[in-house]
C-alpha atoms as a PDB file:
ATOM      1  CA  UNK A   1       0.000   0.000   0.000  1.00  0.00           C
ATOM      2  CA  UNK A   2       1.495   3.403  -0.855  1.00  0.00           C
ATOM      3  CA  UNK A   3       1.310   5.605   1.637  1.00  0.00           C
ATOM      4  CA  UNK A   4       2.244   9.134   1.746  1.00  0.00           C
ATOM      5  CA  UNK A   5       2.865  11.478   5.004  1.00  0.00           C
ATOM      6  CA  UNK A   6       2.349  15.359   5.150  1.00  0.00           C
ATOM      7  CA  UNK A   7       3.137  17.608   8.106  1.00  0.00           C
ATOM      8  CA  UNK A   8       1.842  21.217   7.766  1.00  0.00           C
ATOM      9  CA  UNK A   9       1.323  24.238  10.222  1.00  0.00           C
ATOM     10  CA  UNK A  10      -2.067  23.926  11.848  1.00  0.00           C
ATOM     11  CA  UNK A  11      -4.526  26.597   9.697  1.00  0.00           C
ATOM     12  CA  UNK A  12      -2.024  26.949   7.227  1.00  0.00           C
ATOM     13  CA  UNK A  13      -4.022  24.562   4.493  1.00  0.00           C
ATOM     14  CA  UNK A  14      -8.198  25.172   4.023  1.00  0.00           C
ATOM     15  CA  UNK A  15      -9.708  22.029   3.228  1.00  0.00           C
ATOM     16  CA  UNK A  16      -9.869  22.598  -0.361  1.00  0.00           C
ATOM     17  CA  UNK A  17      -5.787  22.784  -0.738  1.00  0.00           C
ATOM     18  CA  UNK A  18      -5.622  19.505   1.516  1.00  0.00           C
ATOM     19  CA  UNK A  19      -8.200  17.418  -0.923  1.00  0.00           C
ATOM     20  CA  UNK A  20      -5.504  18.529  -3.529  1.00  0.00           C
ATOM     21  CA  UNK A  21      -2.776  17.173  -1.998  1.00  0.00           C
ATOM     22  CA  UNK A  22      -4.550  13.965  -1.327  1.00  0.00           C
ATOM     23  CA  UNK A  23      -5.675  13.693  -5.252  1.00  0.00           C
ATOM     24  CA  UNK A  24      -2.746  14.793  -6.848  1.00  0.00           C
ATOM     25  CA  UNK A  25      -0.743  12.635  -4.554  1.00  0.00           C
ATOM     26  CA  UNK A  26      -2.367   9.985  -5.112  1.00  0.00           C
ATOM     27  CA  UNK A  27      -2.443  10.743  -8.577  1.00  0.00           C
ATOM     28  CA  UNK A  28       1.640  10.864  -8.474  1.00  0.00           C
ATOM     29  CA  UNK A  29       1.743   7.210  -6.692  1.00  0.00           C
ATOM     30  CA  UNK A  30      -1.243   5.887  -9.633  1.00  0.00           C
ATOM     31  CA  UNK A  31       1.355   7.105 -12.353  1.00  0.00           C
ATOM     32  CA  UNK A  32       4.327   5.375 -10.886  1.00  0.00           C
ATOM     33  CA  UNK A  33       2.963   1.817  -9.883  1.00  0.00           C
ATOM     34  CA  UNK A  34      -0.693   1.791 -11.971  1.00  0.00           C
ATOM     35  CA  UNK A  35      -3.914   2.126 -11.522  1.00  0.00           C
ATOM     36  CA  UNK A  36      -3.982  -0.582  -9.014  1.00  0.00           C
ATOM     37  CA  UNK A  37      -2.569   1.859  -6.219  1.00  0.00           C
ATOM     38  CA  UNK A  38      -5.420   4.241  -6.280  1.00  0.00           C
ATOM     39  CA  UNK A  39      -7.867   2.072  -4.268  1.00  0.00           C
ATOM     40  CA  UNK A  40      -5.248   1.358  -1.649  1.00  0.00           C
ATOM     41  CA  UNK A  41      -2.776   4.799  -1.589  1.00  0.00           C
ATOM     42  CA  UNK A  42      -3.147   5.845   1.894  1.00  0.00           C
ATOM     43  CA  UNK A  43      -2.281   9.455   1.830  1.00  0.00           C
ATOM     44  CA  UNK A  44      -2.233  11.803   5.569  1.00  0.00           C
ATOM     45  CA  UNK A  45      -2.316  15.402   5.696  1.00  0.00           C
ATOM     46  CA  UNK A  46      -1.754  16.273   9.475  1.00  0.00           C
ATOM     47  CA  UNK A  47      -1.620  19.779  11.135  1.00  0.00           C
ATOM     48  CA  UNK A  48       0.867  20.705  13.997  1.00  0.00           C
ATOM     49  CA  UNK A  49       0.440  22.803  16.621  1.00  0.00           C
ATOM     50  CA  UNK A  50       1.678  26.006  15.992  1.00  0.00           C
ATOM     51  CA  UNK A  51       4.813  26.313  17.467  1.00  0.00           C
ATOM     52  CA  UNK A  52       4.867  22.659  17.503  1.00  0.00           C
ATOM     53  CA  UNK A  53       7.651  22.151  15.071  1.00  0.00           C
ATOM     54  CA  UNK A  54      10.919  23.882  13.887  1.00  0.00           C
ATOM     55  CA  UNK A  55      13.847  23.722  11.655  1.00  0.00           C
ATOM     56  CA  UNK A  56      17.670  24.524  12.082  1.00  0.00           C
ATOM     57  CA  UNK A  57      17.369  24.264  16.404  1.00  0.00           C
ATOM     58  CA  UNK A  58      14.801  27.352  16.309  1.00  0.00           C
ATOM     59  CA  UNK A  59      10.564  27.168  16.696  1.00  0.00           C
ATOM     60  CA  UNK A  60       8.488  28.201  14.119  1.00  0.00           C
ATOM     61  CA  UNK A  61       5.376  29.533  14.143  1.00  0.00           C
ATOM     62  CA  UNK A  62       2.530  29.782  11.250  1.00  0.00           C
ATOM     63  CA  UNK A  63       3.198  33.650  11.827  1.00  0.00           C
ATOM     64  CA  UNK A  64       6.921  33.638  11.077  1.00  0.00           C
ATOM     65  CA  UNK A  65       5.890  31.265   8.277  1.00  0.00           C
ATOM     66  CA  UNK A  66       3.949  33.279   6.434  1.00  0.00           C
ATOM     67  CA  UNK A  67       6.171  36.555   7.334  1.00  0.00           C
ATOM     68  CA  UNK A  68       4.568  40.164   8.463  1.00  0.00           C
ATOM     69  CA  UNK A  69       2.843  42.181   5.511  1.00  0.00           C
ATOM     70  CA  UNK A  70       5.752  44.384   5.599  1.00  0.00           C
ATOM     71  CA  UNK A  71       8.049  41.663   4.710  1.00  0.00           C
END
């Protein structure tokens, strides 16, 4: 079973960008092995808590993510 794992700020996605992911995901896994993967590719879009996560030693934040409007 293909199976594909995705980690993104919490509110950072709507629901309509995470069915996307999901479809052209599984899309991506259908071209590779067939059409027999789409009934089982498992694919998981899962929100962290902001400040839940970080990269290089230092917390992020969906704020920081998305930078200040005078960025």
């Amino acid at each position: 079973m293909p199976f594909a794992s995705f980690k993104v700020p919490a509110g950072s996605l709507d629901e309509k960008k995470k069915e996307r992911i999901v479809e052209r995901t599984t899309e991506l896994y259908v071209e590779i092995y067939g059409e027999r993967a789409r009934a089982t590719t498992l694919v998981l879009v899962e929100e962290v808590t902001d400040g839940g996560w970080g990269i290089g030693g230092n917390v992020l934040t969906l704020a920081m993510i998305q930078g200040s409007p005078d960025d």
